[in-house]
C-alpha atoms as a PDB file:
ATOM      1  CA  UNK A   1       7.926 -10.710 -14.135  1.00  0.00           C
ATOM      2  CA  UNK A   2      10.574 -10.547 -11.225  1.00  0.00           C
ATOM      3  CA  UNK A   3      11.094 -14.512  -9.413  1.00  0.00           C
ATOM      4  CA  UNK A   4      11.270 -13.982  -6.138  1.00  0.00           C
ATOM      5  CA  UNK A   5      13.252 -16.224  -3.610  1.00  0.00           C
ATOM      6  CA  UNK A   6      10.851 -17.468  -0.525  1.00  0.00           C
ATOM      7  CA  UNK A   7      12.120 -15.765   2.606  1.00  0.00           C
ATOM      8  CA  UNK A   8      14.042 -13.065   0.728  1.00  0.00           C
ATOM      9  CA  UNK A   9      12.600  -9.282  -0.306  1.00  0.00           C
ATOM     10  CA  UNK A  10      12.441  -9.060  -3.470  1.00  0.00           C
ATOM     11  CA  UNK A  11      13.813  -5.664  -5.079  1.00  0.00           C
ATOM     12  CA  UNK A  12      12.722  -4.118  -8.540  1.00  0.00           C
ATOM     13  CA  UNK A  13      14.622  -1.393  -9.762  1.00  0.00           C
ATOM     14  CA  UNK A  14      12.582   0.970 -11.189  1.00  0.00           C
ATOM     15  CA  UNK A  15      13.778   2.095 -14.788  1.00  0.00           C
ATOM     16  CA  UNK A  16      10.552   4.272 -15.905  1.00  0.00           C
ATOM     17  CA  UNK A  17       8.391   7.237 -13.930  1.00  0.00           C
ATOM     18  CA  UNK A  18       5.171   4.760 -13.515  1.00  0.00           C
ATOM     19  CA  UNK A  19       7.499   2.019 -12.148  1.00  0.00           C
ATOM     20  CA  UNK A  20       9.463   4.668  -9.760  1.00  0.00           C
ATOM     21  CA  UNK A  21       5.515   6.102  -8.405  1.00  0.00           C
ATOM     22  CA  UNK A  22       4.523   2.227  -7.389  1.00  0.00           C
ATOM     23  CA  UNK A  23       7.568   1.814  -5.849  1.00  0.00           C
ATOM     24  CA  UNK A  24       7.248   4.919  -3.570  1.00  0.00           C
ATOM     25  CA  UNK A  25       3.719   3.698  -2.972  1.00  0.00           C
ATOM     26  CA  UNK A  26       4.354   0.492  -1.918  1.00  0.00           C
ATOM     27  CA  UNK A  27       7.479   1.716   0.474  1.00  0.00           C
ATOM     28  CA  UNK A  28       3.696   3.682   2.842  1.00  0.00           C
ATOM     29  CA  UNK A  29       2.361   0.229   2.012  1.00  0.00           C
ATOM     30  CA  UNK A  30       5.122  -1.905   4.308  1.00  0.00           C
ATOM     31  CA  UNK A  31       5.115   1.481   6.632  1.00  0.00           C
ATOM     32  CA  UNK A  32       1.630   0.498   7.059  1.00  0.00           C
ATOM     33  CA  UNK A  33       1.929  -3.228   7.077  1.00  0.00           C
ATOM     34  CA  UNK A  34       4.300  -2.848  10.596  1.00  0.00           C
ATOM     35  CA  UNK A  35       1.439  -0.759  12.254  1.00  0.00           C
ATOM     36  CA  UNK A  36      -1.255  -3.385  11.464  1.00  0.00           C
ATOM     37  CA  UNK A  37       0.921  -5.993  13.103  1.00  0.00           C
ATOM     38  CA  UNK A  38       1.399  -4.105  16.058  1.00  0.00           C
ATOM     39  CA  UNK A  39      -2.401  -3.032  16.012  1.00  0.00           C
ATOM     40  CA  UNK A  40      -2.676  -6.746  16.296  1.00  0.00           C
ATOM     41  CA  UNK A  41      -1.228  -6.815  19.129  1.00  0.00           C
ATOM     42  CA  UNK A  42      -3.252  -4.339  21.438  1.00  0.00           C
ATOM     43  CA  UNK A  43      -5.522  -4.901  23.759  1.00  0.00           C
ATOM     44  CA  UNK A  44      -7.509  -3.399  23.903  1.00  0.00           C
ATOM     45  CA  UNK A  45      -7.792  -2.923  20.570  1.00  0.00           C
ATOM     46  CA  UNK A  46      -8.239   0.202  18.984  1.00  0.00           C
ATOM     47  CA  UNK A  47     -11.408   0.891  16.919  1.00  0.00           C
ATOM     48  CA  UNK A  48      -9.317   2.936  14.357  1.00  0.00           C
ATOM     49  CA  UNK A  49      -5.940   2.917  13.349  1.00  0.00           C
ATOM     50  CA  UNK A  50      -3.722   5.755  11.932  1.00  0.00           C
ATOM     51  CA  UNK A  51      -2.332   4.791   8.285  1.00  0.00           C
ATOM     52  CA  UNK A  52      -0.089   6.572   6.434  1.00  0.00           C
ATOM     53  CA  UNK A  53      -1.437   8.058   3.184  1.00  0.00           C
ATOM     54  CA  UNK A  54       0.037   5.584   0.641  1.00  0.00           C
ATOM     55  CA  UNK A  55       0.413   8.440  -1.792  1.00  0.00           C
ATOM     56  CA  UNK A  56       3.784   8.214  -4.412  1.00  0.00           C
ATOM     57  CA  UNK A  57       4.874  11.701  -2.803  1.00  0.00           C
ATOM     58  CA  UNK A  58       7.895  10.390  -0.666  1.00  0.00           C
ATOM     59  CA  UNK A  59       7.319  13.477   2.101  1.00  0.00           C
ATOM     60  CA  UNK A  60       3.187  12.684   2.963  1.00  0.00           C
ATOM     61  CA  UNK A  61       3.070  11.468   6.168  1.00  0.00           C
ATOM     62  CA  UNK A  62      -0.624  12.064   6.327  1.00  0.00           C
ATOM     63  CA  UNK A  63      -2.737   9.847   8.359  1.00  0.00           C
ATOM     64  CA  UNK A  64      -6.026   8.051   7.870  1.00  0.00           C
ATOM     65  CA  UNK A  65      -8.048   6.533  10.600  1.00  0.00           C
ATOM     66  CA  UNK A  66      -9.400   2.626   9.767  1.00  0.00           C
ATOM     67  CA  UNK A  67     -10.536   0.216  11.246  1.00  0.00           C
ATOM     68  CA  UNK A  68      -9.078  -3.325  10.919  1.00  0.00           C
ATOM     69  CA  UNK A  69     -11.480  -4.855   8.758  1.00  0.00           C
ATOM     70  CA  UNK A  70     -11.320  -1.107   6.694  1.00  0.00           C
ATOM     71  CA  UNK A  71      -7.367  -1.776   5.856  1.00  0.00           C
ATOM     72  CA  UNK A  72      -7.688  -5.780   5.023  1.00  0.00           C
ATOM     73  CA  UNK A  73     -10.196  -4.871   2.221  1.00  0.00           C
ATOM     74  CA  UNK A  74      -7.079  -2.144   1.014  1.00  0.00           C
ATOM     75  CA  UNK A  75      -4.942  -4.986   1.339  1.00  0.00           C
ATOM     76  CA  UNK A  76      -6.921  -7.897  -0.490  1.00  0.00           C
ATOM     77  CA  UNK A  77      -5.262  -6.854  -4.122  1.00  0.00           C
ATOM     78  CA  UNK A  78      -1.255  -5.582  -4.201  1.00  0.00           C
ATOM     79  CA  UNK A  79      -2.249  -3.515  -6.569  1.00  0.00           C
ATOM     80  CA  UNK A  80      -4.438  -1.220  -4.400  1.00  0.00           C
ATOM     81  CA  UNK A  81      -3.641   1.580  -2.339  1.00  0.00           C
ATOM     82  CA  UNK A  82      -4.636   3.705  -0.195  1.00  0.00           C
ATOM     83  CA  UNK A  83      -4.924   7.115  -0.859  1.00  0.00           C
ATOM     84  CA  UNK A  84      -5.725  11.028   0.558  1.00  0.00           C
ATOM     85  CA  UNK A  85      -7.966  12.284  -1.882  1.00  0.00           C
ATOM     86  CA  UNK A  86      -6.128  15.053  -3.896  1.00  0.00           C
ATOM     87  CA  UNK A  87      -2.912  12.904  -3.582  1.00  0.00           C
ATOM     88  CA  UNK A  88      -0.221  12.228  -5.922  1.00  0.00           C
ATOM     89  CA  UNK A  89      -0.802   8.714  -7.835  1.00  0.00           C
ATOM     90  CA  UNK A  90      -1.032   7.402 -10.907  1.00  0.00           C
ATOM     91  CA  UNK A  91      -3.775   4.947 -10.799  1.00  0.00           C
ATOM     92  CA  UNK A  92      -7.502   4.359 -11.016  1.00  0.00           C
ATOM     93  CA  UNK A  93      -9.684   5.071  -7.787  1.00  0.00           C
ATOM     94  CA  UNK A  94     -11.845   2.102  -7.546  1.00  0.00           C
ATOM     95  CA  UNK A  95     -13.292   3.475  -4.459  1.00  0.00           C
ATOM     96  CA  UNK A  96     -14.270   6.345  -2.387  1.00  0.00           C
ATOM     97  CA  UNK A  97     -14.728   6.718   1.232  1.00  0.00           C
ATOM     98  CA  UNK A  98     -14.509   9.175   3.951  1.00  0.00           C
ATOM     99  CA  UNK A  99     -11.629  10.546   3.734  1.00  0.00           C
ATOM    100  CA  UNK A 100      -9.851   8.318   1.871  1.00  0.00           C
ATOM    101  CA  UNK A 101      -9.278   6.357  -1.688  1.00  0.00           C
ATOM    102  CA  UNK A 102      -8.921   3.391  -3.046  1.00  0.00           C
ATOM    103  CA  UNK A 103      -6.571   3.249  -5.799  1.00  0.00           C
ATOM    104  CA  UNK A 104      -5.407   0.486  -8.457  1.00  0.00           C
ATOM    105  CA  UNK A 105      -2.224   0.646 -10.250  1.00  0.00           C
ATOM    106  CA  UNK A 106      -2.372  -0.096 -13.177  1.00  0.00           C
ATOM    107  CA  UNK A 107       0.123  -1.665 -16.205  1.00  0.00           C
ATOM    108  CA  UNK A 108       3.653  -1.816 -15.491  1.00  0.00           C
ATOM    109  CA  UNK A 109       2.869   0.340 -12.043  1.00  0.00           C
ATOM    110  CA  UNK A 110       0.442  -2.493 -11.426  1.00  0.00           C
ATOM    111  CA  UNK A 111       2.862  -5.413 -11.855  1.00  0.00           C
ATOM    112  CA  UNK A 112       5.767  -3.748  -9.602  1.00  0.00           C
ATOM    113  CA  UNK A 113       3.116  -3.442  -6.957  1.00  0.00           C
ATOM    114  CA  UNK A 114       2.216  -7.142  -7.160  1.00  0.00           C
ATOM    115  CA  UNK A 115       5.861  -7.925  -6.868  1.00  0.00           C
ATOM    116  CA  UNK A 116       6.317  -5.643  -4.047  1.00  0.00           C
ATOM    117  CA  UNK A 117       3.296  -6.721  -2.189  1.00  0.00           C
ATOM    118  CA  UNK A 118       5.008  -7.987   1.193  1.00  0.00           C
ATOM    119  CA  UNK A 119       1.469 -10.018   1.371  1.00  0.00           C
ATOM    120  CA  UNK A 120       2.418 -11.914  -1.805  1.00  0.00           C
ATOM    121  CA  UNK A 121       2.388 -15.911  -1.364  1.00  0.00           C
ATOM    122  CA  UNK A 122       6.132 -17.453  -0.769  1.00  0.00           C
ATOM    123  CA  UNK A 123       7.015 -14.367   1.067  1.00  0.00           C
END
């Protein structure tokens, strides 16, 4: 596992194709973590949000529309991710929705996503 120091980001190097894809996953993830917090600041707010597809392809910029409560469910394991169906990842869809996925990485993909998760206690 990769200690982390509270208050620092903590960065894993990627040395294998499955760590490099969760790494270029959870880079959308952060992306998306800044426009949650300034969707928290709003008001009004607004009843859907445009996320970034959280796809390992470094060039998607594509949007999905949630709602607040929508993206917090995403955000409950750092191991999920959210996902344009048809989208480059390697991981198991644990659920489908309009116009999006949920997916779970999984192994070694799994465990650099936990470590990146900016959500992650101590950080």
């Amino acid at each position: 596992m990769y200690p982390g120091v509270p208050g620092e980001t903590t960065r894993v190097v990627a040395t294998r194709h499955e760590e490099k894809r969760a790494e270029n996953e959870a880079t959308f993830r952060e992306a998306n973590e800044q426009i949650r917090a300034a969707e928290r600041r709003l008001e009004p707010p607004l009843e859907r949000v445009p996320y970034l597809c959280e796809c390992d392809d470094v060039r998607c910029y594509e949007p999905v529309r949630l709602t607040a409560a929508e993206y917090e469910r995403i955000r409950e394991d750092g191991a999920t991710f959210l996902i344009v169906p048809g989208h480059s990842t390697d991981g198991d869809v644990v659920a489908e929705h309009d116009g999006y996925l949920v997916v779970r990485k999984q192994d070694r993909g799994g465990e650099v996503a936990r470590v990146l998760d900016p959500r992650k206690e101590g950080v």
